[in-house]
C-alpha atoms as a PDB file:
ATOM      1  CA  UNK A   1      51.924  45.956  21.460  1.00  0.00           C
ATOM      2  CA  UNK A   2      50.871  49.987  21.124  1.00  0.00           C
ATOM      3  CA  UNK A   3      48.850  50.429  17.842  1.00  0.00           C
ATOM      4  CA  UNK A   4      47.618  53.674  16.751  1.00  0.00           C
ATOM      5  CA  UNK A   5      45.734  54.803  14.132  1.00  0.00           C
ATOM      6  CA  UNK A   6      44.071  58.063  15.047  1.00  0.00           C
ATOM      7  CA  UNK A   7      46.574  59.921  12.800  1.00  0.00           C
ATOM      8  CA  UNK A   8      49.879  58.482  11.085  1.00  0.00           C
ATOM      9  CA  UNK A   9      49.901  54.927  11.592  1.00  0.00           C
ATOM     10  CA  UNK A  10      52.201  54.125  14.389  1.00  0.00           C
ATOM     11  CA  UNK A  11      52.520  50.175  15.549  1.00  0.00           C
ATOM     12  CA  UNK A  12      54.491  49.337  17.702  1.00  0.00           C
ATOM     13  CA  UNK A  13      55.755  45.605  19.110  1.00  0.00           C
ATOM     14  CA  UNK A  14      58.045  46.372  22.612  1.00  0.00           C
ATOM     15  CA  UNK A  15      58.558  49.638  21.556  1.00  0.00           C
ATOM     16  CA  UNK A  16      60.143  49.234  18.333  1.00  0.00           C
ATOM     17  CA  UNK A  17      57.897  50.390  15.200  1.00  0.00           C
ATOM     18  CA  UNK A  18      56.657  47.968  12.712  1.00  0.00           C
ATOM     19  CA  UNK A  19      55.314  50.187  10.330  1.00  0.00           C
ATOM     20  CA  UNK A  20      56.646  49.476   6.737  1.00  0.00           C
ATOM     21  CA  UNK A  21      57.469  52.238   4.057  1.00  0.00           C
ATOM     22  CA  UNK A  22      55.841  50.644   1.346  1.00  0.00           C
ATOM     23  CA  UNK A  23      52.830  52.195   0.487  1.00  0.00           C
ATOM     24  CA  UNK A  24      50.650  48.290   0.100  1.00  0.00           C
ATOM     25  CA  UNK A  25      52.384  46.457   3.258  1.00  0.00           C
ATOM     26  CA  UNK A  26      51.314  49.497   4.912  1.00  0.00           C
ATOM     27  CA  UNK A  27      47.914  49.492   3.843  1.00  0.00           C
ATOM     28  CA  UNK A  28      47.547  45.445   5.042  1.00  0.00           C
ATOM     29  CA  UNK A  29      49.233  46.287   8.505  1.00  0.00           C
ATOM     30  CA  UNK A  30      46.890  49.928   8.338  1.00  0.00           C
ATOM     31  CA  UNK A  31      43.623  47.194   8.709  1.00  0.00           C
ATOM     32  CA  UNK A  32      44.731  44.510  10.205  1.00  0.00           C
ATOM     33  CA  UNK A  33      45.652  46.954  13.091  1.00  0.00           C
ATOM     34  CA  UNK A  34      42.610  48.493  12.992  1.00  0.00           C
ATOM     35  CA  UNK A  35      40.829  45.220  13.743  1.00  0.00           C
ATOM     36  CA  UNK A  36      43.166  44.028  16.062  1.00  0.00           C
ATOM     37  CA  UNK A  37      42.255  40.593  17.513  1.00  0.00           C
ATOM     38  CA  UNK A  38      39.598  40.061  15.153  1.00  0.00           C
ATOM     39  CA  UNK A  39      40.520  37.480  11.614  1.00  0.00           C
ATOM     40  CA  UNK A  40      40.484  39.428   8.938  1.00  0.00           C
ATOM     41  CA  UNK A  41      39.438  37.507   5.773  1.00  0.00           C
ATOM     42  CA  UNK A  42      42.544  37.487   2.998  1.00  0.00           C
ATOM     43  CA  UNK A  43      39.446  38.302   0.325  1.00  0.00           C
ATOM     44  CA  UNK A  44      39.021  41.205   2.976  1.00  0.00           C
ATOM     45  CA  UNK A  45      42.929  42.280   2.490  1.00  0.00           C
ATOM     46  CA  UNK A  46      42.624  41.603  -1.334  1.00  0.00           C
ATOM     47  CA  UNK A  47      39.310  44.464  -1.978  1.00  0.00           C
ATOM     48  CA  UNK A  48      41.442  46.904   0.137  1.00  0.00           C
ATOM     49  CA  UNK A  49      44.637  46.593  -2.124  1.00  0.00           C
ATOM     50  CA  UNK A  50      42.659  45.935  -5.152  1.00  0.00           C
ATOM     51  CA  UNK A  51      39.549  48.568  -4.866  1.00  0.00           C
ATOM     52  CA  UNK A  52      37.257  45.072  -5.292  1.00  0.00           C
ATOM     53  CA  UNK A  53      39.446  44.071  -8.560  1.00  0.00           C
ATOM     54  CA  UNK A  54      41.789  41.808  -7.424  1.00  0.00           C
ATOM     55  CA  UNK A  55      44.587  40.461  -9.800  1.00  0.00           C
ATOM     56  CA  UNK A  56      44.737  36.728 -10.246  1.00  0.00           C
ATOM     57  CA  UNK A  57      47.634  36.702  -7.803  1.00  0.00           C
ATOM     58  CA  UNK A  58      46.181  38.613  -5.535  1.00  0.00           C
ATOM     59  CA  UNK A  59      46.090  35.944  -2.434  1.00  0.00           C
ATOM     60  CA  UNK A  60      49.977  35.057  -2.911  1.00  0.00           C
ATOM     61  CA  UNK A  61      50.759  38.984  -2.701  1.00  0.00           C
ATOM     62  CA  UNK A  62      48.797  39.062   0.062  1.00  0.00           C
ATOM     63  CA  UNK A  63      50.791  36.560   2.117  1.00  0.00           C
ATOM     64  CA  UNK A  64      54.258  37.753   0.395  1.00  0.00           C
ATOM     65  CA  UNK A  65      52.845  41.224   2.099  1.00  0.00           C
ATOM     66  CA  UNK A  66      51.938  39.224   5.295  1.00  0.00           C
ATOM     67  CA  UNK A  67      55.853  37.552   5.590  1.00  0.00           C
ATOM     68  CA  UNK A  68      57.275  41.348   5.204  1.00  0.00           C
ATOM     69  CA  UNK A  69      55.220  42.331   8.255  1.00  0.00           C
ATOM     70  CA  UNK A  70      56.588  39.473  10.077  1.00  0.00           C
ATOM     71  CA  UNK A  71      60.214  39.870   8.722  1.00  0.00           C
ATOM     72  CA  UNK A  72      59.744  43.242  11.226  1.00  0.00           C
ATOM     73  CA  UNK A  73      58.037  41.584  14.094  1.00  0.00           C
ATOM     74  CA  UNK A  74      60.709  39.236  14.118  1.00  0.00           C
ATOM     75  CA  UNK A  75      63.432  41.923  14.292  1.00  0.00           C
ATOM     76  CA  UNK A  76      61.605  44.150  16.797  1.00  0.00           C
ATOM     77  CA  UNK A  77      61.016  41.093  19.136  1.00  0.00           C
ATOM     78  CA  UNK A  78      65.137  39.903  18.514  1.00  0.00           C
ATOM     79  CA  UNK A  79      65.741  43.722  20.030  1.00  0.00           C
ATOM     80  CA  UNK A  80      63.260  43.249  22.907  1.00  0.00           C
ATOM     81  CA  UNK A  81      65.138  39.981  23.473  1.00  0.00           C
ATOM     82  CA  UNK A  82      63.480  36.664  25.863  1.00  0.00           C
ATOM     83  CA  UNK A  83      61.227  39.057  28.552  1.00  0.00           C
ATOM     84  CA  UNK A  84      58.356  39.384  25.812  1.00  0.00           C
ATOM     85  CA  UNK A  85      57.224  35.914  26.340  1.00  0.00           C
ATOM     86  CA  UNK A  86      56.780  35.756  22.156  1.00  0.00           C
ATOM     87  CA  UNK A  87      58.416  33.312  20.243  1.00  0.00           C
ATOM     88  CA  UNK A  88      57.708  34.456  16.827  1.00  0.00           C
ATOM     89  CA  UNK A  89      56.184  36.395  14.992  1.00  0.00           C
ATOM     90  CA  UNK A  90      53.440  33.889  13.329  1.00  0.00           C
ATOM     91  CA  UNK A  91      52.307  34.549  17.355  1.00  0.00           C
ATOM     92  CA  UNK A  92      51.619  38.224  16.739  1.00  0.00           C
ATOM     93  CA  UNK A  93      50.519  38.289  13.685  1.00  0.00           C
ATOM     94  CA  UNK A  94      48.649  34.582  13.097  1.00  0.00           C
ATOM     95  CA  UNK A  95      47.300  32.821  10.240  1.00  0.00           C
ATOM     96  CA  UNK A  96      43.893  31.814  10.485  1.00  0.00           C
ATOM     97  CA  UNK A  97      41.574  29.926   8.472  1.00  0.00           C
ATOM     98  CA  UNK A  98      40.950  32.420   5.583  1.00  0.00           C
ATOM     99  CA  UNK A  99      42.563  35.817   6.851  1.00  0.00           C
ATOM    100  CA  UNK A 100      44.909  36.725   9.473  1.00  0.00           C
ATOM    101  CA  UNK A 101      45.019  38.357  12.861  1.00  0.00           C
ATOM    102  CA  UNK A 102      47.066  40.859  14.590  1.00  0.00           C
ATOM    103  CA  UNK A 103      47.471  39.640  17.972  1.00  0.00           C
ATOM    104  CA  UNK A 104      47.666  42.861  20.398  1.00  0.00           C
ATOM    105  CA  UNK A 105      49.028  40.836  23.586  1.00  0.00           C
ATOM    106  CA  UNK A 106      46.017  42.906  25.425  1.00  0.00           C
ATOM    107  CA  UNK A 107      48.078  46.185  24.631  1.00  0.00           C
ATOM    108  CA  UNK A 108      46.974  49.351  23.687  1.00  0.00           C
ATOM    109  CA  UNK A 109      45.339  50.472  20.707  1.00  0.00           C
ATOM    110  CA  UNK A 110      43.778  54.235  20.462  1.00  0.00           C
ATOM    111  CA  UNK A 111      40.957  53.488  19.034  1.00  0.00           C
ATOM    112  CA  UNK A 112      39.538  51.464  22.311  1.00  0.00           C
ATOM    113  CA  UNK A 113      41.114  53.813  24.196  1.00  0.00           C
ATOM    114  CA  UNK A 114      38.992  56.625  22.183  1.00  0.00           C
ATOM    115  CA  UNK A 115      36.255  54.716  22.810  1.00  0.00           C
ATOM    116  CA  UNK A 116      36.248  53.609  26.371  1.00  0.00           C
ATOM    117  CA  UNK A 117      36.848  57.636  27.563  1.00  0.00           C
ATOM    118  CA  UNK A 118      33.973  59.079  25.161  1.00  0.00           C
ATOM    119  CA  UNK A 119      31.703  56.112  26.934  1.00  0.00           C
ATOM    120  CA  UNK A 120      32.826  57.523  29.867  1.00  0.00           C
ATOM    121  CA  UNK A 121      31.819  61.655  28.581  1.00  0.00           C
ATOM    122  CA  UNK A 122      28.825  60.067  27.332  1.00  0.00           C
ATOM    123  CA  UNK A 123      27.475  58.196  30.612  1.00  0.00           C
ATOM    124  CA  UNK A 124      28.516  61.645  32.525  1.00  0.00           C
ATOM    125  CA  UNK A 125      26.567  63.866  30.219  1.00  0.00           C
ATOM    126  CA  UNK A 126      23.417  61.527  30.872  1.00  0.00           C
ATOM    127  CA  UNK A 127      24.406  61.937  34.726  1.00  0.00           C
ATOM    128  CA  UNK A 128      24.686  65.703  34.420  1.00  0.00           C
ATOM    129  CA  UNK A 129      27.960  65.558  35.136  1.00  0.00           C
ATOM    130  CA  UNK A 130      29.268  68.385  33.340  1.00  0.00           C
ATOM    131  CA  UNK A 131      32.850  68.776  34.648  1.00  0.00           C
ATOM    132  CA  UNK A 132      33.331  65.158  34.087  1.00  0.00           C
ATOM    133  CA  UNK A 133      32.044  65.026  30.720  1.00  0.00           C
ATOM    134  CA  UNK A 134      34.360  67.458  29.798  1.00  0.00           C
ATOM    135  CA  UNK A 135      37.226  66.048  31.130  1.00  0.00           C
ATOM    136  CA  UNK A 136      36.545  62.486  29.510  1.00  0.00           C
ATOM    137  CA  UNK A 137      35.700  63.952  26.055  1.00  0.00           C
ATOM    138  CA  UNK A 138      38.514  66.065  26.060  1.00  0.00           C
ATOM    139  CA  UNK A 139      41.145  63.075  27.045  1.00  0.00           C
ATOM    140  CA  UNK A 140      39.707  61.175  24.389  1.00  0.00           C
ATOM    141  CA  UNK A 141      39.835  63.660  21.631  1.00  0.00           C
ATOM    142  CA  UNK A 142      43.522  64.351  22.779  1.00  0.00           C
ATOM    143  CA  UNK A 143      44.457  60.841  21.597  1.00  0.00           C
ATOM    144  CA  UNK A 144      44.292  62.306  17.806  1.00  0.00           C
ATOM    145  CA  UNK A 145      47.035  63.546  16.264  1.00  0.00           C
ATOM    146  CA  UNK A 146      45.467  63.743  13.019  1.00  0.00           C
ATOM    147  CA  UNK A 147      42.947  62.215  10.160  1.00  0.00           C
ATOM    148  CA  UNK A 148      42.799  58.643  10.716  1.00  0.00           C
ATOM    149  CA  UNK A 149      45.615  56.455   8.730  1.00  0.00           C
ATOM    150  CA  UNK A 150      46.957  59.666   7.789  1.00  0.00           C
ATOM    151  CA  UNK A 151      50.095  58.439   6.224  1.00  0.00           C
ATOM    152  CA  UNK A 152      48.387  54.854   4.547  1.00  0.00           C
ATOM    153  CA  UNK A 153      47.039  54.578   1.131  1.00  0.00           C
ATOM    154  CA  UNK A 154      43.137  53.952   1.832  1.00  0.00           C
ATOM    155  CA  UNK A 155      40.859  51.460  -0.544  1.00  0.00           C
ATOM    156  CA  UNK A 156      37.430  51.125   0.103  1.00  0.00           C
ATOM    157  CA  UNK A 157      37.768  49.178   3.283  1.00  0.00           C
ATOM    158  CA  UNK A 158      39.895  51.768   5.200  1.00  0.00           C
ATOM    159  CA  UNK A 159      37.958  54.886   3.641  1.00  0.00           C
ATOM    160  CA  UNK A 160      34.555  53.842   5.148  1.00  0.00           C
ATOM    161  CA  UNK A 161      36.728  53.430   8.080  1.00  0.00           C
ATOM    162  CA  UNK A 162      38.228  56.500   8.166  1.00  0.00           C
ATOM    163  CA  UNK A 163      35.048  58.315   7.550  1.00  0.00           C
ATOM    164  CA  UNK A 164      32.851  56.315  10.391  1.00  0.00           C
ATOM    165  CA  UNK A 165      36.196  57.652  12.950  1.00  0.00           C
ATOM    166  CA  UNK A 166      36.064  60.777  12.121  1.00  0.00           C
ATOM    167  CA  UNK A 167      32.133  60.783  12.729  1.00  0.00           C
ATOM    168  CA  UNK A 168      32.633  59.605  16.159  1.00  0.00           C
ATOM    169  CA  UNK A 169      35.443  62.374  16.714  1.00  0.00           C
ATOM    170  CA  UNK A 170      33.304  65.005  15.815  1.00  0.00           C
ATOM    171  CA  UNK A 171      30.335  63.727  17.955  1.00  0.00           C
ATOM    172  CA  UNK A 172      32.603  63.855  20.775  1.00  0.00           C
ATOM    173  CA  UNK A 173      33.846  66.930  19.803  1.00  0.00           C
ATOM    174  CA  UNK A 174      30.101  68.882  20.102  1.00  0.00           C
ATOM    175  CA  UNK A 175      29.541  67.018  23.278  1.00  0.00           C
ATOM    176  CA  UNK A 176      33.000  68.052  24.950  1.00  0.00           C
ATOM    177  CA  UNK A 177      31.663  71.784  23.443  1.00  0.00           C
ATOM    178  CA  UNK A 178      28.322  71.446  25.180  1.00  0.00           C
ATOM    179  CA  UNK A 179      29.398  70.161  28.299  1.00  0.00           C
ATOM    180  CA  UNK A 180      31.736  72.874  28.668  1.00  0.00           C
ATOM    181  CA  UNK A 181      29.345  75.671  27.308  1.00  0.00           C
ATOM    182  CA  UNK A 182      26.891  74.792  30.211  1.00  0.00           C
ATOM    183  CA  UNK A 183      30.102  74.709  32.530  1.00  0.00           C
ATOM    184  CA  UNK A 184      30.224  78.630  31.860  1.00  0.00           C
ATOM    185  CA  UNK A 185      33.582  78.617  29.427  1.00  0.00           C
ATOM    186  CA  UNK A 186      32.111  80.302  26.499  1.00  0.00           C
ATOM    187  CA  UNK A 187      35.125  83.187  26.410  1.00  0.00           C
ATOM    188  CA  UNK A 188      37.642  80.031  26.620  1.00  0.00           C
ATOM    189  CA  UNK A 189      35.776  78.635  23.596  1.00  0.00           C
ATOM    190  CA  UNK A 190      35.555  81.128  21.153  1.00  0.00           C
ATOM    191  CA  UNK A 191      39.091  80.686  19.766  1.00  0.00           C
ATOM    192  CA  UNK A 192      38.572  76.913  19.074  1.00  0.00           C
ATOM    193  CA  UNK A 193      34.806  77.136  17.756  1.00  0.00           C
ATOM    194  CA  UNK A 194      36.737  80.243  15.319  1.00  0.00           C
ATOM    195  CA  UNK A 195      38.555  77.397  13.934  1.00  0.00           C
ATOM    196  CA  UNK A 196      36.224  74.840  13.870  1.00  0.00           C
ATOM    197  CA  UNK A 197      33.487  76.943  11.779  1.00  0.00           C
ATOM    198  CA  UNK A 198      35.794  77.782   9.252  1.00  0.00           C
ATOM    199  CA  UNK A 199      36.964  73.817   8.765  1.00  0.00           C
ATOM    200  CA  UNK A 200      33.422  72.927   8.689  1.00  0.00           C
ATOM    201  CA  UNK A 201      31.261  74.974   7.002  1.00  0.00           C
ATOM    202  CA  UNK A 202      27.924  73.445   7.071  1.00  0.00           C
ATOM    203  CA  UNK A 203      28.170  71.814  10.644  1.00  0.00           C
ATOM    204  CA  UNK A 204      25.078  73.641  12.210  1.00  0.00           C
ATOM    205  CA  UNK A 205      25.666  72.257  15.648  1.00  0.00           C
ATOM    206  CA  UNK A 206      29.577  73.856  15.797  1.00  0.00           C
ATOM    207  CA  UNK A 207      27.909  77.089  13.951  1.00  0.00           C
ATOM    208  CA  UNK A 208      25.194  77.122  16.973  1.00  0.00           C
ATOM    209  CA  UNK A 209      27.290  76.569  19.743  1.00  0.00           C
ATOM    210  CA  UNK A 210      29.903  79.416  18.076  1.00  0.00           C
ATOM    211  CA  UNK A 211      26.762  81.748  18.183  1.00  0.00           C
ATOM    212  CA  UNK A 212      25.869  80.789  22.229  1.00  0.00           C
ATOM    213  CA  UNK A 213      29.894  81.423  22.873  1.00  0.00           C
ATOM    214  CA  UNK A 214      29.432  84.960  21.350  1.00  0.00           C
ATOM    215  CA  UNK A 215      26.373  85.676  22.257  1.00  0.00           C
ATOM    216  CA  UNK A 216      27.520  84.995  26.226  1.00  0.00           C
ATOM    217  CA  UNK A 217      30.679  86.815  25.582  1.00  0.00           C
ATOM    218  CA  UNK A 218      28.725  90.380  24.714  1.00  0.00           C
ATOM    219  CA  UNK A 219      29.136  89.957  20.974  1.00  0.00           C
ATOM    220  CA  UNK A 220      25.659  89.142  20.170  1.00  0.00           C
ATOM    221  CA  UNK A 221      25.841  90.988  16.309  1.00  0.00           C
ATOM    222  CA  UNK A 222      28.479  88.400  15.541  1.00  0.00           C
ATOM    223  CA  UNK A 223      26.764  86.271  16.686  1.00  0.00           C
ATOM    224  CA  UNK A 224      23.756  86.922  14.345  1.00  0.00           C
ATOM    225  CA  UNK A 225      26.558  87.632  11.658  1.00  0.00           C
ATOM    226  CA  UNK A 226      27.728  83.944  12.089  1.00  0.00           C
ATOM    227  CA  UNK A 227      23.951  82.641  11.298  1.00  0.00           C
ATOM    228  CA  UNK A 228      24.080  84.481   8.328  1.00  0.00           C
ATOM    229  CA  UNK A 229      27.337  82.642   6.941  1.00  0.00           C
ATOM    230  CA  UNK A 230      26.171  79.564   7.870  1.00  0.00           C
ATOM    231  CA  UNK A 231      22.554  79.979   6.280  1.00  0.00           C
ATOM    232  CA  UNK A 232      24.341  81.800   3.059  1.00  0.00           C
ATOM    233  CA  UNK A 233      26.469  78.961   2.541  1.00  0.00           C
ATOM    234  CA  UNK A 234      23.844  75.979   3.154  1.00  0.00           C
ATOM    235  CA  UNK A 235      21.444  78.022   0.925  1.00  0.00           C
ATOM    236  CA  UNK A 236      24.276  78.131  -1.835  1.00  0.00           C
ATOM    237  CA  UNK A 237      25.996  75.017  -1.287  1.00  0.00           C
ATOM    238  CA  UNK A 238      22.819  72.640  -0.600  1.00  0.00           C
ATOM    239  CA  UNK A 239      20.052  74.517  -1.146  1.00  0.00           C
ATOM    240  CA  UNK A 240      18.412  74.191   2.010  1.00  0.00           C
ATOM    241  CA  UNK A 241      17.502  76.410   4.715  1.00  0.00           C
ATOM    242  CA  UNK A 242      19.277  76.277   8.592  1.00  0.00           C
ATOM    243  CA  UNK A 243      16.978  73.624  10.751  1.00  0.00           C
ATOM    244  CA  UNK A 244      14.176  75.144  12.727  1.00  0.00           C
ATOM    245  CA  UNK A 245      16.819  74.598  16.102  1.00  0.00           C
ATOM    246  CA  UNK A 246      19.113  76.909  14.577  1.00  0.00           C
ATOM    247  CA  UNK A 247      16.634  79.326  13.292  1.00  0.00           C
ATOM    248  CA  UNK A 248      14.814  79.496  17.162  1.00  0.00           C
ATOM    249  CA  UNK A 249      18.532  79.712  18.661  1.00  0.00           C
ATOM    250  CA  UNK A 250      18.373  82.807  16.001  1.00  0.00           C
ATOM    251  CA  UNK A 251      15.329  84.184  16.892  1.00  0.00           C
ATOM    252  CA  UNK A 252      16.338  83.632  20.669  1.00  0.00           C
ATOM    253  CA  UNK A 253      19.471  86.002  20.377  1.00  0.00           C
ATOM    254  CA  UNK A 254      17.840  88.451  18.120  1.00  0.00           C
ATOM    255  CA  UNK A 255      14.844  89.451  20.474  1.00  0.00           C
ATOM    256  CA  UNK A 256      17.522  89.193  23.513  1.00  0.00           C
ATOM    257  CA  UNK A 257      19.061  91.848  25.605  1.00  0.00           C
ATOM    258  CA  UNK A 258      22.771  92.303  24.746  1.00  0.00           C
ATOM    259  CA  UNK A 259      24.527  90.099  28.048  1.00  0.00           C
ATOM    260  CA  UNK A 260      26.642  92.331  30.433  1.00  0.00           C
ATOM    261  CA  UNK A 261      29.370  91.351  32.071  1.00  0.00           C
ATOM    262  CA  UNK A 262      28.196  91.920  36.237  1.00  0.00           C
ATOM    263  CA  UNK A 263      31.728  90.652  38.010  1.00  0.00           C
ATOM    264  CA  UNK A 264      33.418  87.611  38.239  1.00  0.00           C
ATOM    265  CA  UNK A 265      32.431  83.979  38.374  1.00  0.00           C
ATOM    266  CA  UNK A 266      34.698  80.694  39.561  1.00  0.00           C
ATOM    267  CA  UNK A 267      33.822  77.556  37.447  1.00  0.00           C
ATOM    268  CA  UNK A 268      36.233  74.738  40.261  1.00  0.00           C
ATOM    269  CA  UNK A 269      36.866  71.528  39.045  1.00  0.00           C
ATOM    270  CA  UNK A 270      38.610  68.593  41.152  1.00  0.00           C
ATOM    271  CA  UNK A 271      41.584  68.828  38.214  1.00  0.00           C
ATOM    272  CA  UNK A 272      40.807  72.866  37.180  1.00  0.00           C
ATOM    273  CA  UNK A 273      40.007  76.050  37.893  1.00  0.00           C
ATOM    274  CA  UNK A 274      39.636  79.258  35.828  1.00  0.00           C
ATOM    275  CA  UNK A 275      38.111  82.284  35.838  1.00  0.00           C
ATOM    276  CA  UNK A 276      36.252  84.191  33.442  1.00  0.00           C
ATOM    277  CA  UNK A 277      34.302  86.904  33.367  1.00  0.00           C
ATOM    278  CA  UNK A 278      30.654  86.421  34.340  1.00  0.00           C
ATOM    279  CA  UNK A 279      27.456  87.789  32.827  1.00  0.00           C
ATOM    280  CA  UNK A 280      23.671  88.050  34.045  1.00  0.00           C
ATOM    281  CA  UNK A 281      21.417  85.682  33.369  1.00  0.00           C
ATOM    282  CA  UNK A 282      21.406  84.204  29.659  1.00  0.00           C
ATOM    283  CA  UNK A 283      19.265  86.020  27.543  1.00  0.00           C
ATOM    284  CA  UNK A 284      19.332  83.108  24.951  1.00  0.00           C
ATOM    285  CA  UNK A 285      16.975  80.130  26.240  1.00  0.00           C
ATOM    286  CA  UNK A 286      18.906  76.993  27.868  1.00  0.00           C
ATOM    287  CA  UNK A 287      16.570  74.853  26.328  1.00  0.00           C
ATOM    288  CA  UNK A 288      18.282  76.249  23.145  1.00  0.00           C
ATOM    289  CA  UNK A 289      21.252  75.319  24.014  1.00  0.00           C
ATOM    290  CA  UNK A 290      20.768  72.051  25.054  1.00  0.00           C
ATOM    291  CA  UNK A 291      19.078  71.472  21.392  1.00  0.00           C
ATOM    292  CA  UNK A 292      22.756  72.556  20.300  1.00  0.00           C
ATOM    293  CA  UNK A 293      23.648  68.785  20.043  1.00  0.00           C
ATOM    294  CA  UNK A 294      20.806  67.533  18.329  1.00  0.00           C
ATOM    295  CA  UNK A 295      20.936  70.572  15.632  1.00  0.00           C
ATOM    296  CA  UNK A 296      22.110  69.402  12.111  1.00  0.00           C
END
């Protein structure tokens, strides 16, 4: 079984989709995937559906949901024929006492996978491992195609759900950014932290780690122009003041020396190389930019 979530929902059982079009099936199969090989309860299922006001019938729609997910297990293993070792599909997805349980065979699902390679960036950046790190994050942040259960209609369960992913994608996200920041790719960066501060407008540790990329790159009045933005817009928006990292990374820049580009520099990596300009030694504090992932 391959079951994805980080994006449209996409489950599949020997590589035929199971994914049903209606919008409530969807939403069952959405969390049951999700907690793959873990019993979900069926009053679980029901507040999902329901928004925590189930109907009377709610536990008979439930299974009459649960026997439509099967009806397509049961065709997708008929294609894959005898070499899946399944019989049926009350084996993939099982009835236990009180809930159900999608059975993933020990297959893949994107969330572990997520998981296991940001462990990975995360043990490396505690190593000091910086190519590494970046390499990790970066394979794990390539396994989203989009906002979790992008295509499934969410109820309280899933939306928490969602939410709590995309935490843990954007805390990979600044560490992948740091890691590579201190591996010397701040040109390389600029386009995607561009991007990132304008999707997330109150995220001081993206908004810090855009103002080290400029900064590095010779631009340091954008860089001080970008601090402004940010503190305009928390000012207006929250009515608070940038944290005292952000406003020292400030400071830092401010009193600095413009950088200046003094040749070339090789950042090798056992899967990479690039070059990039290089400049003289940062004006800005390190210890300011290792408080980059801590800011906010």
């Amino acid at each position: 079984m391959e079951i994805r979530v980080l994006g449209a929902l996409d489950v599949r059982v020997c590589g035929v989709s199971v994914v049903p079009s209606a919008p409530k099936p969807r939403q069952v199969l959405g969390l049951l995937a999700l907690r793959a090989d873990q019993v979900v309860p069926a009053g679980v299922l029901a507040d999902e559906l329901w928004s925590g006001r189930p109907p009377r019938s709610a536990r008979t729609t439930v299974q009459t949901y649960v026997l439509q997910l099967r009806d397509l297990i049961d065709r997708a293993l008929a294609e894959a024929g005898a070499q899946t070792g399944v019989s049926c599909a009350k084996d993939v997805l099982v009835t236990s006492p009180g809930g159900y349980m999608l059975n993933s065979g020990g297959g893949m699902t994107d969330v572990r996978e997520f998981e296991r390679l940001a462990g990975m960036g995360y043990r490396a950046i505690d190593g000091e491992d910086h190519p590494l790190a970046a390499r990790m994050l970066g394979e794990a942040l390539a396994l989203w195609r989009g906002p979790a259960f992008a295509d499934v209609p969410v109820g309280g369960q899933l939306a928490v759900e969602a939410k709590r992913l995309e935490e843990t994608r954007l805390c990979a996200l600044d560490q992948r950014i740091d890691a590579d920041l201190r591996l010397g790719r701040h040109r390389v960066l600029l386009a995607e932290l561009t991007v990132l501060v304008d999707r997330y407008r109150t995220h001081e540790s993206l908004h810090g780690q855009y103002m080290v990329a400029l900064h590095r790159s010779g631009r340091r009045g954008e860089a001080l122009e970008a601090y402004q933005r940010l503190r305009n817009t928390l000012v207006r928006e929250l009515g608070m003041e940038p944290s005292a990292g952000l406003r020292r990374l400030q400071r830092s820049i401010l009193l600095a020396a413009p950088e200046r580009p003094t040749g070339a520099e090789r950042v090798v990596g056992a899967d990479r190389a690039e070059r990039e300009p290089a400049v003289a030694s940062s004006a800005v504090p390190q210890a300011a930019v290792a408080r980059l992932s801590r800011v906010g």
